[in-house]
N, C-alpha and C. Protein backbone atom coordinates (compact mmCIF):
# COMPACT_ATOMS: atom_id res chain seq x y z
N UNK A 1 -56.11 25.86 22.31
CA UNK A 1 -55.78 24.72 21.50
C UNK A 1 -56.18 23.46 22.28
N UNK A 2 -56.83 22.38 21.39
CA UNK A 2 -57.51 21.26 22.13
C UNK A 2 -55.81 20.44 21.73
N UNK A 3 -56.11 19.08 22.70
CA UNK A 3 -55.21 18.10 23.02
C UNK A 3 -55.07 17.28 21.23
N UNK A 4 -55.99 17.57 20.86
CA UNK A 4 -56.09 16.85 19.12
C UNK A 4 -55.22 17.86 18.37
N UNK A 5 -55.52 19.03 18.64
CA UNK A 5 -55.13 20.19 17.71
C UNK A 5 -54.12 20.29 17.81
N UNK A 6 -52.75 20.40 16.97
CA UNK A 6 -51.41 20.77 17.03
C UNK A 6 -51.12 21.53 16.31
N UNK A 7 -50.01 22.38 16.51
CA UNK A 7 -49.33 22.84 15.49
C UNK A 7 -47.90 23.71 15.46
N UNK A 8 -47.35 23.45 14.49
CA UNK A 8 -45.89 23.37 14.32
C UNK A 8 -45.60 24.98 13.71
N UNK A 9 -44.44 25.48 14.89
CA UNK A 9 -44.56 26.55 14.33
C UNK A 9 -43.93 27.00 12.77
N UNK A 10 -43.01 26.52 12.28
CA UNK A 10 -42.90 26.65 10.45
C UNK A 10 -44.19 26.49 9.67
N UNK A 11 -45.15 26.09 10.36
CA UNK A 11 -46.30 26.34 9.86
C UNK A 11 -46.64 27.51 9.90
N UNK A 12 -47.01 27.33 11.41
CA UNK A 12 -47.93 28.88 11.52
C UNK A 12 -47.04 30.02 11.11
N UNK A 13 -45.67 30.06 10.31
CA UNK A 13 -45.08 31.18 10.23
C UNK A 13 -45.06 31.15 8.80
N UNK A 14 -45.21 30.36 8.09
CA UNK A 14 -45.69 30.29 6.55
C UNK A 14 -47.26 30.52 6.53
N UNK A 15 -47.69 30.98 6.95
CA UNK A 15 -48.90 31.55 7.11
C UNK A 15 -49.34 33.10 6.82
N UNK A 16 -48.01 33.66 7.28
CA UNK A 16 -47.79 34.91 7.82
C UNK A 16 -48.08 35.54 6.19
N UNK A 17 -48.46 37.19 6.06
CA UNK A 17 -48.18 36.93 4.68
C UNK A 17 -46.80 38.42 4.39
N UNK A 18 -46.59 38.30 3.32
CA UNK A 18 -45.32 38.85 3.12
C UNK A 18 -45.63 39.99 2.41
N UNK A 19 -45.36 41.11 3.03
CA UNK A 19 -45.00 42.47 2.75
C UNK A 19 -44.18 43.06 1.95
N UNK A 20 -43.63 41.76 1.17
CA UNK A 20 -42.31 42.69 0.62
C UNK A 20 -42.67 42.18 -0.87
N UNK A 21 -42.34 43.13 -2.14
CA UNK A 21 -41.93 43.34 -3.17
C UNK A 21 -41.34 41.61 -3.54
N UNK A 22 -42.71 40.97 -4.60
CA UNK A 22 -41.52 39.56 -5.44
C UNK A 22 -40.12 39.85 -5.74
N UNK A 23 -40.04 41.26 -6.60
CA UNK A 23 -39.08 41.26 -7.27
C UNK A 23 -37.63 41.56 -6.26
N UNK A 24 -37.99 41.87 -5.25
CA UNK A 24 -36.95 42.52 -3.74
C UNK A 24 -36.31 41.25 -3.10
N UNK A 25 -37.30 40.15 -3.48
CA UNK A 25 -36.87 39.29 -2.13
C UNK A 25 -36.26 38.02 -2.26
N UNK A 26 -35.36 38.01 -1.16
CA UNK A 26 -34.24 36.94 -1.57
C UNK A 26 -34.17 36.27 -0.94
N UNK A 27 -35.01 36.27 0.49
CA UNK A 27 -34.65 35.26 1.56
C UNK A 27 -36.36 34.98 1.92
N UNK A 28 -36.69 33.62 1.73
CA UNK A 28 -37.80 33.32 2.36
C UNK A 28 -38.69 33.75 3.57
N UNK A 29 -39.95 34.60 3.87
CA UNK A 29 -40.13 35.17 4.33
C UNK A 29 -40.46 33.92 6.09
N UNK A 30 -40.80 32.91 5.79
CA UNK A 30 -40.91 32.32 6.93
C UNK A 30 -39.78 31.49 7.41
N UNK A 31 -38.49 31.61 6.57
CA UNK A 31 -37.22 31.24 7.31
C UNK A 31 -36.66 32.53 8.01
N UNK A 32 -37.04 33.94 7.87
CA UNK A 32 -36.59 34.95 8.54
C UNK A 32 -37.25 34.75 9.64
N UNK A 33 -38.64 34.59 9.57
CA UNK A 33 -39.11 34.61 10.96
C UNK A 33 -39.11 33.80 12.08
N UNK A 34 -38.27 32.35 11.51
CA UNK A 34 -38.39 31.58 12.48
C UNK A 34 -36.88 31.53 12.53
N UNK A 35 -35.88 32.36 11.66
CA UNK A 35 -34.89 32.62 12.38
C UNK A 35 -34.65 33.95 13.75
N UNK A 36 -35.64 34.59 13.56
CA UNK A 36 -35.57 35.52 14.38
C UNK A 36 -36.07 35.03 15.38
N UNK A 37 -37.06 33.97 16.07
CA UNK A 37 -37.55 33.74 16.75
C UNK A 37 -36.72 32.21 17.41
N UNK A 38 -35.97 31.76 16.33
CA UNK A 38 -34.65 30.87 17.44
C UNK A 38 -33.78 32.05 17.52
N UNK A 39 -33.24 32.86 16.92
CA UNK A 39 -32.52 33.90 17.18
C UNK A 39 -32.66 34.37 19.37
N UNK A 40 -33.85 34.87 19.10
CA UNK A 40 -34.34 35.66 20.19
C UNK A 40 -34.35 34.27 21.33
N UNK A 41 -34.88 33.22 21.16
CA UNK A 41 -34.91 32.05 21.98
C UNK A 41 -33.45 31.94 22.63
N UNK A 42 -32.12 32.11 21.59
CA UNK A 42 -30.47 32.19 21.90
C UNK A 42 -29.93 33.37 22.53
N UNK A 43 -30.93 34.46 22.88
CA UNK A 43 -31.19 35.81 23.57
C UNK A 43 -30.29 36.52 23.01
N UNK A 44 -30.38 36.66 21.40
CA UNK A 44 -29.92 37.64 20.44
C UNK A 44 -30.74 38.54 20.02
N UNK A 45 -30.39 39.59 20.47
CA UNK A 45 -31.87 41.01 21.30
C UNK A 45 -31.89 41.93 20.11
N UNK A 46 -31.01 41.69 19.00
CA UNK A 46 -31.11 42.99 17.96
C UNK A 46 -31.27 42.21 16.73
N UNK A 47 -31.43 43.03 16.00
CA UNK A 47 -31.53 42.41 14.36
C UNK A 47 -29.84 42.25 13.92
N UNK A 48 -28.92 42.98 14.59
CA UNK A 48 -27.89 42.80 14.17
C UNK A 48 -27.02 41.57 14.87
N UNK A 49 -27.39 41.19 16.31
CA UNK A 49 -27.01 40.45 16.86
C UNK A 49 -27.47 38.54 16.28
N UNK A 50 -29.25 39.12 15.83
CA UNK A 50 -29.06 37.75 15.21
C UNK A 50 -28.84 37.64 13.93
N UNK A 51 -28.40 38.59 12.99
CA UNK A 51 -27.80 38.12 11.71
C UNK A 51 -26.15 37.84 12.17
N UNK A 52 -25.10 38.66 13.03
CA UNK A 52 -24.27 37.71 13.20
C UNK A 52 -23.94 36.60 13.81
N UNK A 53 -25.26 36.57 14.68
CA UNK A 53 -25.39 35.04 15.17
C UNK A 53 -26.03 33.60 14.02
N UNK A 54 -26.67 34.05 13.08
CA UNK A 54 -27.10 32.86 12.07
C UNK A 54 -25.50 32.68 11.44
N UNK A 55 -24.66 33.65 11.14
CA UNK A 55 -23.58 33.33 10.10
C UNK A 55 -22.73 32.60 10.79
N UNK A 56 -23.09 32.56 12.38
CA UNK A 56 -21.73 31.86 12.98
C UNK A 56 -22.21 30.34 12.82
N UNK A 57 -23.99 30.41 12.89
CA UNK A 57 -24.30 28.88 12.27
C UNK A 57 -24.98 28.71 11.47
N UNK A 58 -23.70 28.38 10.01
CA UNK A 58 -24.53 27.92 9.26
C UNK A 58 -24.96 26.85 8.75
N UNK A 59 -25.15 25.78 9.61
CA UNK A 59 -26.16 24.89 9.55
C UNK A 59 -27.89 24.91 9.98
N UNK A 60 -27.97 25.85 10.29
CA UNK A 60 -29.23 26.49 10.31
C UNK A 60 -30.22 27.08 9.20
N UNK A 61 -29.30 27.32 7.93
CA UNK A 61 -29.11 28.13 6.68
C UNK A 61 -30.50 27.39 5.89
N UNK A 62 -29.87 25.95 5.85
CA UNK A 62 -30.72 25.09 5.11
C UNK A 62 -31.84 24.71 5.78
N UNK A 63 -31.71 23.97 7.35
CA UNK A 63 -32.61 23.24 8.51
C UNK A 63 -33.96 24.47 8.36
N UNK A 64 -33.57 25.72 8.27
CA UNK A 64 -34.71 26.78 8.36
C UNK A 64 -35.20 27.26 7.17
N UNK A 65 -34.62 26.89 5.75
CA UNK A 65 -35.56 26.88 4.49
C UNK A 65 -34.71 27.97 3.57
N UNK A 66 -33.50 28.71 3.56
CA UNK A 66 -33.42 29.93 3.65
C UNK A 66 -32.39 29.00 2.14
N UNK A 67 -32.70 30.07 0.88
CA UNK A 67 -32.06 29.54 -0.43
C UNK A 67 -30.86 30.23 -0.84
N UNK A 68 -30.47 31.47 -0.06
CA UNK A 68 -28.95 31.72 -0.62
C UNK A 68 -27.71 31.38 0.51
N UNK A 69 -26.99 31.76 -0.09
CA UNK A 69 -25.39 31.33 0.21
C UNK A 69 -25.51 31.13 1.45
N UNK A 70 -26.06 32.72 2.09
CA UNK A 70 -25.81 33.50 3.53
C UNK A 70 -27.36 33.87 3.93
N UNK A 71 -27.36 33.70 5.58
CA UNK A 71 -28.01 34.33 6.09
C UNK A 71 -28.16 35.74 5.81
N UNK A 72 -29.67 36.31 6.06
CA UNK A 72 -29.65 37.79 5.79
C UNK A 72 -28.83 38.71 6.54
N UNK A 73 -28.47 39.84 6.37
CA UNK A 73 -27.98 41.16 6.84
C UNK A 73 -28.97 41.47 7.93
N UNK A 74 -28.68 42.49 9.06
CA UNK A 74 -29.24 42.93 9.79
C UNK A 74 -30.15 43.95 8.97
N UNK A 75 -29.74 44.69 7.98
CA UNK A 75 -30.64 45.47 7.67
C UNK A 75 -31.69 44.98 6.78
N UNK A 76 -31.21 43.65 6.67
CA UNK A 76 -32.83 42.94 5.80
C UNK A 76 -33.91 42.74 7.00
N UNK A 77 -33.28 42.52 7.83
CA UNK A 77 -34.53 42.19 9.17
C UNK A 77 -34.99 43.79 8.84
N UNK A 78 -34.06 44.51 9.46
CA UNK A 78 -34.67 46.20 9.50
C UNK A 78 -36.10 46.63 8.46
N UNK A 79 -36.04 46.13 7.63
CA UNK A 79 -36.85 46.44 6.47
C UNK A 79 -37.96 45.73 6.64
N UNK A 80 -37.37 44.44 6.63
CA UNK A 80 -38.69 43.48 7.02
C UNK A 80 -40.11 43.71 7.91
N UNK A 81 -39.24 44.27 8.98
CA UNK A 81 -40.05 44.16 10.49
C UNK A 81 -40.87 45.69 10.54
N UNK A 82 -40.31 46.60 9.45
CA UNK A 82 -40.80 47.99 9.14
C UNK A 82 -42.01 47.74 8.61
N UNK A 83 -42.00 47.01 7.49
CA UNK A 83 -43.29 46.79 6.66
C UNK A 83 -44.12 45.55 6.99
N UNK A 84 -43.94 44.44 7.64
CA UNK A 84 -44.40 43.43 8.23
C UNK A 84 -46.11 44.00 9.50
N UNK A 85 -46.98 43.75 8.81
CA UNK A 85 -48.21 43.74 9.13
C UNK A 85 -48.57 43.29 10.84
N UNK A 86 -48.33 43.23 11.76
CA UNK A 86 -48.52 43.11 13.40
C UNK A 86 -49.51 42.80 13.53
N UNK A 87 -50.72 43.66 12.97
CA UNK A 87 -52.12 43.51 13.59
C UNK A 87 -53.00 42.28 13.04
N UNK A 88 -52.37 41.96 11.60
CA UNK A 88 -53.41 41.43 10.82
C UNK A 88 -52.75 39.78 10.87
């Protein structure tokens, strides 16, 4: 990356593309990922550790894009990160 070139990561994570079913999905696919990735930054090492770590803040809920009530379940990460593309 040159000194001109920037970029913000809610960008580059709306970029990403999404693996999951329109009709399945309830939580924005690039507020999961950039909750998992302040998640992991707060050294919350599991999918379960950072879904009960988003619910303890939820002011994060909105700041990260995410449209229902509640942060996701651990087992929505689970699913996610199953079918979520790595290579491409």
């Amino acid at each position: 990356m040159t000194r001109n070139h920037s970029c913000h990561l809610l960008i580059m994570l709306a970029e990403v593309s999404d693996p999951r079913n329109k009709k399945g999905q309830r939580h924005p696919l690039a507020a999961m990922l950039t909750l998992t990735v302040v998640g992991l930054l707060c050294r919350q090492r599991s999918y379960t550790a950072i879904a009960k770590w988003a619910r303890l803040h939820p002011e994060l809920r909105q700041v990260l894009g995410f449209t229902a009530k509640q942060t996701p379940a651990a087992s929505t990460f689970h699913y996610l990160f199953r079918r979520l593309d790595i290579t491409g």
